[in-house]
C-alpha atoms as a PDB file:
ATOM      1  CA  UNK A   1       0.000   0.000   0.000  1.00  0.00           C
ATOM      2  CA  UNK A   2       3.036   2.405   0.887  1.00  0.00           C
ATOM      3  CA  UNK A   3       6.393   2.837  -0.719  1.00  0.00           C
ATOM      4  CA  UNK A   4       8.693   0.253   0.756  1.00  0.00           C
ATOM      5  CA  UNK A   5      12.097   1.076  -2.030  1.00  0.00           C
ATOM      6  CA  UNK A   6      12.571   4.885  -1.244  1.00  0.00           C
ATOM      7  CA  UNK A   7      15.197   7.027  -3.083  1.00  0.00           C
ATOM      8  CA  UNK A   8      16.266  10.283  -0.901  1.00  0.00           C
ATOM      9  CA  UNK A   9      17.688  12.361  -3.706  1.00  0.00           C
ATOM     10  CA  UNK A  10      17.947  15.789  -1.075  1.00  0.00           C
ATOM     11  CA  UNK A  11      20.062  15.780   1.603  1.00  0.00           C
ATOM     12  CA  UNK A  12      16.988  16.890   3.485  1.00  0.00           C
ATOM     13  CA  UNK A  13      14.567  13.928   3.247  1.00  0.00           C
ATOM     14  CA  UNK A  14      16.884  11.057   4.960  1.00  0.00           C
ATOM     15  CA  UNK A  15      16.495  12.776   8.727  1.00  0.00           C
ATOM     16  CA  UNK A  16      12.498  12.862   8.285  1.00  0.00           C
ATOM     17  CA  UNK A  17      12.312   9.686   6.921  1.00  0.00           C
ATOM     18  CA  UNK A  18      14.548   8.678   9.957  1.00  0.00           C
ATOM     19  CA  UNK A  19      12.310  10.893  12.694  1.00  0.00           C
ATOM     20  CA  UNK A  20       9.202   8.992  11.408  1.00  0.00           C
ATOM     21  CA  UNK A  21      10.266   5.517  11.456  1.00  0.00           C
ATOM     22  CA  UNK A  22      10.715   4.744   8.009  1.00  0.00           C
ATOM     23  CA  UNK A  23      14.600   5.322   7.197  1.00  0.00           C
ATOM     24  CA  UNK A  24      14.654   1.028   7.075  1.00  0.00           C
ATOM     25  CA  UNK A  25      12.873   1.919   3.400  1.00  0.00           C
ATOM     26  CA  UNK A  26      15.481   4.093   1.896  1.00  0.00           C
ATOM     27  CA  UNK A  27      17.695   2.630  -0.581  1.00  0.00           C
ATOM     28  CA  UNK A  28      19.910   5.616  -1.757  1.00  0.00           C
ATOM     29  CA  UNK A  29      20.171   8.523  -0.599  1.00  0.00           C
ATOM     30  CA  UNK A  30      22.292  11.752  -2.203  1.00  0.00           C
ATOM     31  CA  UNK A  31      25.845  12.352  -1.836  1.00  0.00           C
ATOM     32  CA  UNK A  32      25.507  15.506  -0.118  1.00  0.00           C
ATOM     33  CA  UNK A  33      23.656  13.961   2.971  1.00  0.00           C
ATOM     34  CA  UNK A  34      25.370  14.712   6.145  1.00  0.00           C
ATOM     35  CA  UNK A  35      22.500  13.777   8.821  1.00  0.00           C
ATOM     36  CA  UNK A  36      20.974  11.335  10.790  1.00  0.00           C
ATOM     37  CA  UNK A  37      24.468   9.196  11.419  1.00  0.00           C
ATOM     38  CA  UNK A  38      22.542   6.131  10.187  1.00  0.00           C
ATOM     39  CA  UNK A  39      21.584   7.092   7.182  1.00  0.00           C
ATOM     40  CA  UNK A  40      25.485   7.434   6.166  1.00  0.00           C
ATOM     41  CA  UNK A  41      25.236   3.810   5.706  1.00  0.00           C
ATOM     42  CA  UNK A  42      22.960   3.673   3.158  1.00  0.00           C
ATOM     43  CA  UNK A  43      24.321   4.123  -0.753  1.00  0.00           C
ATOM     44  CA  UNK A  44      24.607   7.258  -2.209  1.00  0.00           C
ATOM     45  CA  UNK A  45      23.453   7.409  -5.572  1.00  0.00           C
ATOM     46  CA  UNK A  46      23.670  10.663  -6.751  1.00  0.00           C
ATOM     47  CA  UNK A  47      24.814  14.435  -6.575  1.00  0.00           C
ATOM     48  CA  UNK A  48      22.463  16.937  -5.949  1.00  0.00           C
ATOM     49  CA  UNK A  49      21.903  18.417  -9.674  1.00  0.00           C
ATOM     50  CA  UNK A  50      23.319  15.609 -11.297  1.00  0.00           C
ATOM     51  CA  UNK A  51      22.394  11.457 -11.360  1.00  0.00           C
ATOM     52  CA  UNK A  52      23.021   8.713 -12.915  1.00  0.00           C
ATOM     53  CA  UNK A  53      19.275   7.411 -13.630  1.00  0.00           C
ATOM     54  CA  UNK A  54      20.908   4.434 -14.701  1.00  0.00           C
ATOM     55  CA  UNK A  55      22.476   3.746 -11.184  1.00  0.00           C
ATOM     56  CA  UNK A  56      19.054   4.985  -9.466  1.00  0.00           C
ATOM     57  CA  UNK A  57      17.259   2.314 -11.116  1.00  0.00           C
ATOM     58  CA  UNK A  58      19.280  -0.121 -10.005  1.00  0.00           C
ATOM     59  CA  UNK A  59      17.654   0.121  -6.645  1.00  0.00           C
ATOM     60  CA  UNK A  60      14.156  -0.429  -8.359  1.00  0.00           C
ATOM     61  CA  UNK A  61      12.585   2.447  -6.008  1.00  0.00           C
ATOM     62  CA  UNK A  62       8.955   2.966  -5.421  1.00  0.00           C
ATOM     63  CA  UNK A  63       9.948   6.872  -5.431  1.00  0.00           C
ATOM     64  CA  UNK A  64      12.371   9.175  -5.638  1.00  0.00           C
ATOM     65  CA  UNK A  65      12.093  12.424  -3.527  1.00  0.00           C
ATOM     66  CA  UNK A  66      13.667  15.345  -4.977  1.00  0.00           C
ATOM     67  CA  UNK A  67      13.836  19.351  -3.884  1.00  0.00           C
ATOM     68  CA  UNK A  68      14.083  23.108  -5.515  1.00  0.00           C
ATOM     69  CA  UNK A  69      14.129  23.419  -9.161  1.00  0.00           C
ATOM     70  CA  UNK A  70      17.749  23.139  -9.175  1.00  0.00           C
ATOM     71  CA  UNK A  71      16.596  19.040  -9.131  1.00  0.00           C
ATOM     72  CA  UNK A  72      14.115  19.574 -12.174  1.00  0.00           C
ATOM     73  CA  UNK A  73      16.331  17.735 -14.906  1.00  0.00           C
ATOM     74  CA  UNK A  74      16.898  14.717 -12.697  1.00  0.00           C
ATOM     75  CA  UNK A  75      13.006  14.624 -11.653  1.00  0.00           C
ATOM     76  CA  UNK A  76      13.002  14.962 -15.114  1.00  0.00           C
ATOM     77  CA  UNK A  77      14.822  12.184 -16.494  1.00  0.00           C
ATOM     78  CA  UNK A  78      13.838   9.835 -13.918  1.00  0.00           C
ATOM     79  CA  UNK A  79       9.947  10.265 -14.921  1.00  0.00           C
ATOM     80  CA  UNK A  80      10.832   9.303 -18.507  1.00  0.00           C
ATOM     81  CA  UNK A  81      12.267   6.464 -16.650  1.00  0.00           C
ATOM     82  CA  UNK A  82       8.968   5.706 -15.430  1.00  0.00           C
ATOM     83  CA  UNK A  83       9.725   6.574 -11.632  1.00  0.00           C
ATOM     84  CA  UNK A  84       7.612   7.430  -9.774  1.00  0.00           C
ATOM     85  CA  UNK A  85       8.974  11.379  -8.257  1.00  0.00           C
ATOM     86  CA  UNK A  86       8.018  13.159  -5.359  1.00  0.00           C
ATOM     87  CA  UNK A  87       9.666  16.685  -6.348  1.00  0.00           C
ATOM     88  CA  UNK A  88       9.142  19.544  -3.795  1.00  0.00           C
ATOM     89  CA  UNK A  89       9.619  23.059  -4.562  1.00  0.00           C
ATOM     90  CA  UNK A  90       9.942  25.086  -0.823  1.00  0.00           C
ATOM     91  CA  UNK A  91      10.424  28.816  -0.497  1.00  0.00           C
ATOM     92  CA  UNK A  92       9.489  29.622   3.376  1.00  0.00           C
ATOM     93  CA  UNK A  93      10.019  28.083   6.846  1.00  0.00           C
ATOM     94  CA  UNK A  94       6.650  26.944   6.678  1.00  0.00           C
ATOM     95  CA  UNK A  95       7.039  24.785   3.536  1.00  0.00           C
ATOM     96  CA  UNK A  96       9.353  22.517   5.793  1.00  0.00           C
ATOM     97  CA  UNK A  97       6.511  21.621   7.718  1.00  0.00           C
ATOM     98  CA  UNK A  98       4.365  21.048   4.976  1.00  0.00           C
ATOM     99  CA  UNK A  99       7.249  18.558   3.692  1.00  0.00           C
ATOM    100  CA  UNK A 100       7.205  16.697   6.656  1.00  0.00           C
ATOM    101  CA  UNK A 101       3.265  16.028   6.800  1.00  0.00           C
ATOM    102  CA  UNK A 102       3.101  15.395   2.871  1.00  0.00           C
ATOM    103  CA  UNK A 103       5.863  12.672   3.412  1.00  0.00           C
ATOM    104  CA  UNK A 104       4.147  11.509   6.030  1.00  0.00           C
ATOM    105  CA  UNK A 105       0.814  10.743   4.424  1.00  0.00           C
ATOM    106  CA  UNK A 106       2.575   9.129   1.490  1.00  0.00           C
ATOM    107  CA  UNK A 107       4.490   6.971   3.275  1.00  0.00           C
ATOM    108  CA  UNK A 108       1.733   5.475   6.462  1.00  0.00           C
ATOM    109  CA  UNK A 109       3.316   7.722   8.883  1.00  0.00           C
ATOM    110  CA  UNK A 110       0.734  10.656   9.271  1.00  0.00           C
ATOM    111  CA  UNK A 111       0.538  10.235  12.897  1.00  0.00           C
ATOM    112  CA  UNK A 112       4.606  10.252  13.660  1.00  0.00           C
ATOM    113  CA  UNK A 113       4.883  12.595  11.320  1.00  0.00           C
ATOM    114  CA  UNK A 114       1.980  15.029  12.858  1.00  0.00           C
ATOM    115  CA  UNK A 115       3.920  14.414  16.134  1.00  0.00           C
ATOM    116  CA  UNK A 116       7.229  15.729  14.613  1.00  0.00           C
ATOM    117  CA  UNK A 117       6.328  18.704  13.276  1.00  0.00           C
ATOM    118  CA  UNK A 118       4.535  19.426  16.473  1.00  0.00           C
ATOM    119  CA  UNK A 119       8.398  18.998  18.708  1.00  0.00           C
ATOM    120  CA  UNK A 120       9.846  21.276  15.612  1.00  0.00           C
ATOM    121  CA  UNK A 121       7.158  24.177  15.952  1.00  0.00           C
ATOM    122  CA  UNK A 122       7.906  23.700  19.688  1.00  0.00           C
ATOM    123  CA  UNK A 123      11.312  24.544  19.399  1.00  0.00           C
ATOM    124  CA  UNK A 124      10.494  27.356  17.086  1.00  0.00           C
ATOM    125  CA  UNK A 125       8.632  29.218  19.437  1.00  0.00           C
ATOM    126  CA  UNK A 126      10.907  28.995  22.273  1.00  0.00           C
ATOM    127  CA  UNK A 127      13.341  30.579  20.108  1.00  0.00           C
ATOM    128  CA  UNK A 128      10.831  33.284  18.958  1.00  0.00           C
ATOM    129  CA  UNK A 129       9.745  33.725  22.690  1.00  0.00           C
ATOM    130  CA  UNK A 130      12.898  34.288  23.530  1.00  0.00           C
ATOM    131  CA  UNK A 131      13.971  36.854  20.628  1.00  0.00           C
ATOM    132  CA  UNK A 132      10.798  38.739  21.592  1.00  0.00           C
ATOM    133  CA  UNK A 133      12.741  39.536  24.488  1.00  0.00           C
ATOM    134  CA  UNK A 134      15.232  41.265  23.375  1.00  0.00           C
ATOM    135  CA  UNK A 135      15.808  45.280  23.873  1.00  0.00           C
ATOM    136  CA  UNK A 136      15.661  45.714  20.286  1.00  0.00           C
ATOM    137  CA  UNK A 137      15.934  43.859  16.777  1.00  0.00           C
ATOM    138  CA  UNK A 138      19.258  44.435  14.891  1.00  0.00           C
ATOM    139  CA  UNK A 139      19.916  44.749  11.255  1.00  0.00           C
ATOM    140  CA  UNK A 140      21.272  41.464   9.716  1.00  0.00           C
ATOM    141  CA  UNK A 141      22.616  40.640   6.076  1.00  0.00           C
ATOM    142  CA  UNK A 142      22.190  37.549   5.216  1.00  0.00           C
ATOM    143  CA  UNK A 143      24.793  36.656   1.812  1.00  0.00           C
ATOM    144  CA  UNK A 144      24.140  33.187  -0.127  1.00  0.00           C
ATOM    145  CA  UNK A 145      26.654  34.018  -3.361  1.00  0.00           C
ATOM    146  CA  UNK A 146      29.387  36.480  -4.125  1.00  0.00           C
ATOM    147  CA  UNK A 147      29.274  36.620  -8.051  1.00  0.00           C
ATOM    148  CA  UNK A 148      26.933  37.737  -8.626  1.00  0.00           C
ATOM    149  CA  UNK A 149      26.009  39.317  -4.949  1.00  0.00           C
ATOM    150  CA  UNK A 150      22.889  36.723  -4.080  1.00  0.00           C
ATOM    151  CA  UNK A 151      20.897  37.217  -0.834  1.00  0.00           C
ATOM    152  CA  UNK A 152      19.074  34.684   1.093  1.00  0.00           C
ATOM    153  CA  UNK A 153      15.876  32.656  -0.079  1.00  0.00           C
ATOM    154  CA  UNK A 154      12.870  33.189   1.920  1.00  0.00           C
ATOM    155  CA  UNK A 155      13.057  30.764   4.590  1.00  0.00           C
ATOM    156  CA  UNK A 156      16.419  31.980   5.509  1.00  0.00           C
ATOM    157  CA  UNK A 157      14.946  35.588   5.814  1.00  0.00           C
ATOM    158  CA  UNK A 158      12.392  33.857   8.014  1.00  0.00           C
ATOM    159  CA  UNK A 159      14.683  32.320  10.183  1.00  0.00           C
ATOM    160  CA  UNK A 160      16.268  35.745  10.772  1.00  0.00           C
ATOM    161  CA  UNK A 161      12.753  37.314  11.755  1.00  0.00           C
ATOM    162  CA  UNK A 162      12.189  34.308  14.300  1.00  0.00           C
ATOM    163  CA  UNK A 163      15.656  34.633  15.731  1.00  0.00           C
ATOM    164  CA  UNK A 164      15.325  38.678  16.759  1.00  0.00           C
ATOM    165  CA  UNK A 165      16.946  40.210  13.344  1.00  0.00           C
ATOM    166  CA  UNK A 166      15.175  42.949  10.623  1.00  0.00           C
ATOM    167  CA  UNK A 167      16.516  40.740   7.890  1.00  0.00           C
ATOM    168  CA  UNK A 168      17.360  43.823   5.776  1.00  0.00           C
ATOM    169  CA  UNK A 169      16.642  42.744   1.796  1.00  0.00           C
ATOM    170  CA  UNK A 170      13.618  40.332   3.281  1.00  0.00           C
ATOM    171  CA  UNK A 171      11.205  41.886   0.725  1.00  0.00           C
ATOM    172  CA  UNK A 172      13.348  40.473  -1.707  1.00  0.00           C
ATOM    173  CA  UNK A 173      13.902  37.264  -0.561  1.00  0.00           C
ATOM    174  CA  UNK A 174      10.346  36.600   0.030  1.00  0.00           C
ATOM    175  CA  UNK A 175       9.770  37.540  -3.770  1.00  0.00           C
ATOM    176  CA  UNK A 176      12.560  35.848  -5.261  1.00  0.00           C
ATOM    177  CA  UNK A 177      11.780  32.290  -5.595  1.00  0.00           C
ATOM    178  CA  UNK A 178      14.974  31.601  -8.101  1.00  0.00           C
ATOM    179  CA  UNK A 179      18.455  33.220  -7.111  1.00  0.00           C
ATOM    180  CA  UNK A 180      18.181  35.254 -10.094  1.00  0.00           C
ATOM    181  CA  UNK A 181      15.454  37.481  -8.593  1.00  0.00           C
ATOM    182  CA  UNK A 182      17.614  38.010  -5.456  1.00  0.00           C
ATOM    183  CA  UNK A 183      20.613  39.649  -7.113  1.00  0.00           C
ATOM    184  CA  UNK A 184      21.880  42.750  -5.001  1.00  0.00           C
ATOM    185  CA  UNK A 185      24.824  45.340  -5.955  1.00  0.00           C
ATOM    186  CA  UNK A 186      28.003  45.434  -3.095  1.00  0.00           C
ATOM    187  CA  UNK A 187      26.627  49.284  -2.660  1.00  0.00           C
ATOM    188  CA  UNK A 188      23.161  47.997  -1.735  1.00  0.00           C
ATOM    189  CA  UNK A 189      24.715  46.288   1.396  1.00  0.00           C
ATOM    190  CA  UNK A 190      27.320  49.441   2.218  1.00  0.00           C
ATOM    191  CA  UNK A 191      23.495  51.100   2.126  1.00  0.00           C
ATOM    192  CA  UNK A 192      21.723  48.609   4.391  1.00  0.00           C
ATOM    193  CA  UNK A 193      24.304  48.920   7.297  1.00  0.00           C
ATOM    194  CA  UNK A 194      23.740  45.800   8.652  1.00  0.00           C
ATOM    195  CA  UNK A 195      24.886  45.350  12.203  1.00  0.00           C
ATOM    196  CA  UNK A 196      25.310  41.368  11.861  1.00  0.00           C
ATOM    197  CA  UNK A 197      26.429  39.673   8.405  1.00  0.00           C
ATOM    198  CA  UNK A 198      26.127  35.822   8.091  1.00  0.00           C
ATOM    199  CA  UNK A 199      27.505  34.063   4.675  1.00  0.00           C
ATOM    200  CA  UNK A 200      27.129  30.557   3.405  1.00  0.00           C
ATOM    201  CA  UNK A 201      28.271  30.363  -0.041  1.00  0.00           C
ATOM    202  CA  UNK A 202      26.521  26.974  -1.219  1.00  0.00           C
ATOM    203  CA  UNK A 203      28.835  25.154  -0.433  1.00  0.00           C
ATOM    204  CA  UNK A 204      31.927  26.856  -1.425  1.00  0.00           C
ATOM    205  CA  UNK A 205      33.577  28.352   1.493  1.00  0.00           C
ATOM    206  CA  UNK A 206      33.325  31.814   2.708  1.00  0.00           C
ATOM    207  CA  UNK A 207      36.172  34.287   2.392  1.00  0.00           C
ATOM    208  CA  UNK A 208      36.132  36.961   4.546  1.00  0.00           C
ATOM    209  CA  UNK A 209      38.977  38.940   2.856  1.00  0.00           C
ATOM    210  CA  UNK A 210      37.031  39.165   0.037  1.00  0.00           C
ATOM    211  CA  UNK A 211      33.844  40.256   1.350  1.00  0.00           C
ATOM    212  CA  UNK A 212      36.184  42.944   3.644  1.00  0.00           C
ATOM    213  CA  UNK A 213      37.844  44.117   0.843  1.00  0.00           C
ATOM    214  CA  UNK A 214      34.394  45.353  -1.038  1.00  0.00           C
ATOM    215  CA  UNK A 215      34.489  48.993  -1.739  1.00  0.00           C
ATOM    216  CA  UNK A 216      32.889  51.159   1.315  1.00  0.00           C
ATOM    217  CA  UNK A 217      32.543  47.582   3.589  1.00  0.00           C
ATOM    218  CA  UNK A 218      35.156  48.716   6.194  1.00  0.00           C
ATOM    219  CA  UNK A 219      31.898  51.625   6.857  1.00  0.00           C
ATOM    220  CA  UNK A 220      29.262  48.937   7.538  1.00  0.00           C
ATOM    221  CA  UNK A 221      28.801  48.371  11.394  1.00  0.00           C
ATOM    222  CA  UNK A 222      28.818  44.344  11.163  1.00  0.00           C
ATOM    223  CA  UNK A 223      32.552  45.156   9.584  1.00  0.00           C
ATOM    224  CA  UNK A 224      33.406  48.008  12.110  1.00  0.00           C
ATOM    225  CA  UNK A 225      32.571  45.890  14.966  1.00  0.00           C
ATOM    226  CA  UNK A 226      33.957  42.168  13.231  1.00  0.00           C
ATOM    227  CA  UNK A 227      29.756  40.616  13.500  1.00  0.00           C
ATOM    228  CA  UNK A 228      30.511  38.987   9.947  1.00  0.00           C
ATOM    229  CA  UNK A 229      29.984  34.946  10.593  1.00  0.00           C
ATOM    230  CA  UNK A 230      30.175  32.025   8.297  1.00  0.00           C
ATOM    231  CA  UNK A 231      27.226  29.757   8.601  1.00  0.00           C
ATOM    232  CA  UNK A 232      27.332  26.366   7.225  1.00  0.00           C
ATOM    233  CA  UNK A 233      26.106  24.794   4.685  1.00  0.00           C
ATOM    234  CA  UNK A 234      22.602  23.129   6.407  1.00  0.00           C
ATOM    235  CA  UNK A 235      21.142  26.757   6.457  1.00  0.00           C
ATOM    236  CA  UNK A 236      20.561  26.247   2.468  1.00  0.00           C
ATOM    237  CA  UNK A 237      18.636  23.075   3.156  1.00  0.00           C
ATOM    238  CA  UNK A 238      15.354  23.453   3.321  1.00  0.00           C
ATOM    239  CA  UNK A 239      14.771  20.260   6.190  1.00  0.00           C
ATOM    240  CA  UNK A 240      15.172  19.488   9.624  1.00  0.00           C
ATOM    241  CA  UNK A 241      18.361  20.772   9.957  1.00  0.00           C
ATOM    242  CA  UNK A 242      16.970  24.318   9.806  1.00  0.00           C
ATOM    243  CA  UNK A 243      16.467  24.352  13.493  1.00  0.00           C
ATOM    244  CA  UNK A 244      19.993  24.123  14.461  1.00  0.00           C
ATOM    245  CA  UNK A 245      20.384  26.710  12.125  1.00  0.00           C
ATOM    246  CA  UNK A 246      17.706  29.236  13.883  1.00  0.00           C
ATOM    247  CA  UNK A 247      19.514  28.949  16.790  1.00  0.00           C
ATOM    248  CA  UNK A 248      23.078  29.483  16.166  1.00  0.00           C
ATOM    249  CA  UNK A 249      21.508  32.222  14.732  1.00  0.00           C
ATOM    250  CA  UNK A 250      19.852  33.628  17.756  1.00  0.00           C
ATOM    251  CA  UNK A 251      22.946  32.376  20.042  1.00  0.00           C
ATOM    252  CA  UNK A 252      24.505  35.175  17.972  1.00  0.00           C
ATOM    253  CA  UNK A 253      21.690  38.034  17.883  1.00  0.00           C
ATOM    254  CA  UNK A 254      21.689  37.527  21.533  1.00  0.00           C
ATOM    255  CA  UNK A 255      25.609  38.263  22.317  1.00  0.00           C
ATOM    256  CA  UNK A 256      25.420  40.706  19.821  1.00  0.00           C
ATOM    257  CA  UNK A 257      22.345  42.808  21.632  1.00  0.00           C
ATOM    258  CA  UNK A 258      23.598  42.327  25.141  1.00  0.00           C
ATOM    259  CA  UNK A 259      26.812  43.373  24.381  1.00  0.00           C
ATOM    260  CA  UNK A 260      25.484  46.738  23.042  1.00  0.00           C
ATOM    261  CA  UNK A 261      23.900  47.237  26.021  1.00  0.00           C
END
């Protein structure tokens, strides 16, 4: 009645197959996967844009999950294939949930899956109970490529809200579904004057000599009073790991608010 041959194509998808109870059903997972520890195990059969369809049909799956458009050629190819694809598209915090419950229902696990997202929303509202407790909200740039400039998708900018920050392009991010539509100039962000600056460069690592070195930077607060961060690489995935995220965030808008006080 339920998929029993699952094929975790997003580095997201192994942990909430895992949280459920049904990680015993997934065949392959991605490369990129970093999280749960026993889904390492498991054999990775593919990248993240690219896959051999060839070696994903080995493991005769009753679905392959994918995310973000960036996954659409794969979903793609593996339809012609005649695999079955569940392909999810998020933009906002919210979507995450929404993952969770849909994967769920697919799978027979509504009710562990209900019960998940319930301890995640918990743990979201601690974090926002405790950011609405702060003396004030600082500005925070949030930087997701260098070349082109490319700010943060939405649920990033949402994470900052929930955290304490005034994510300070989050019109932008909330209307840019593709990185295209989130393209900023360097002078844009001199403008801003961010007090914090967080950077995860998908995947690439950040360099913070370059980003100093920007024309007019040394003149942005987050610069004058060294708030720029690295964040890694789990903020870009739209999935579990997303809480962890929220509150190494908040860790940070918290020293950075007390110690202005």
């Amino acid at each position: 009645m339920y998929p029993e041959r699952i094929v975790c194509l997003a580095a997201e998808i192994p942990e909430i197959l895992y949280r459920v109870g049904a990680l015993d059903r997934v065949v392959g997972i991605s490369a990129y996967t970093t999280r749960p520890a026993e889904a390492l195990l498991l054999p990775k059969v593919s990248g993240f844009k690219h896959g051999s369809t060839q070696r994903i049909l080995q493991d005769q799956p009753d679905v392959a999950i994918l995310i973000s458009g960036v996954q659409k050629e794969l979903a793609a190819e593996l339809s012609e294939q005649g695999v079955t694809t569940l392909h999810f598209n998020p933009h906002r915090l919210e979507d995450m949930f929404h993952t969770i419950l849909l994967i769920g229902n697919l799978i027979g696990k509504s009710d562990e899956a209900l019960a998940y997202v319930d301890e995640l929303r918990q743990e979201v509202d601690e974090v926002r109970q405790s950011a609405a407790e702060l003396p004030f909200r600082p500005r925070v740039y949030f930087e997701e490529w260098m070349d082109p400039i490319i700010v943060g998708t939405a649920w990033v900018s949402d994470l900052i809200e929930i955290a304490g920050g005034t994510d300070v392009f989050r019109e932008k991010s909330l209307a840019g579904r593709h990185a295209s539509e989130r393209v900023v100039e360097a002078d844009e962000i001199v403008t801003a004057a961010p007090d914090i600056v967080f950077a995860s460069w998908c995947g690439k690592p950040f360099i913070s000599e370059n980003f100093l070195q920007r024309p007019g930077y040394s003149e942005i607060p987050a610069v004058k009073n060294e708030m720029v961060f690295e964040l890694g690489s789990e903020i870009l995935q739209c999935g579990p790991m997303l809480i962890d995220s929220l509150k190494n965030i908040h860790g940070i808008i918290q020293t950075f608010v007390r110690g202005t006080f």
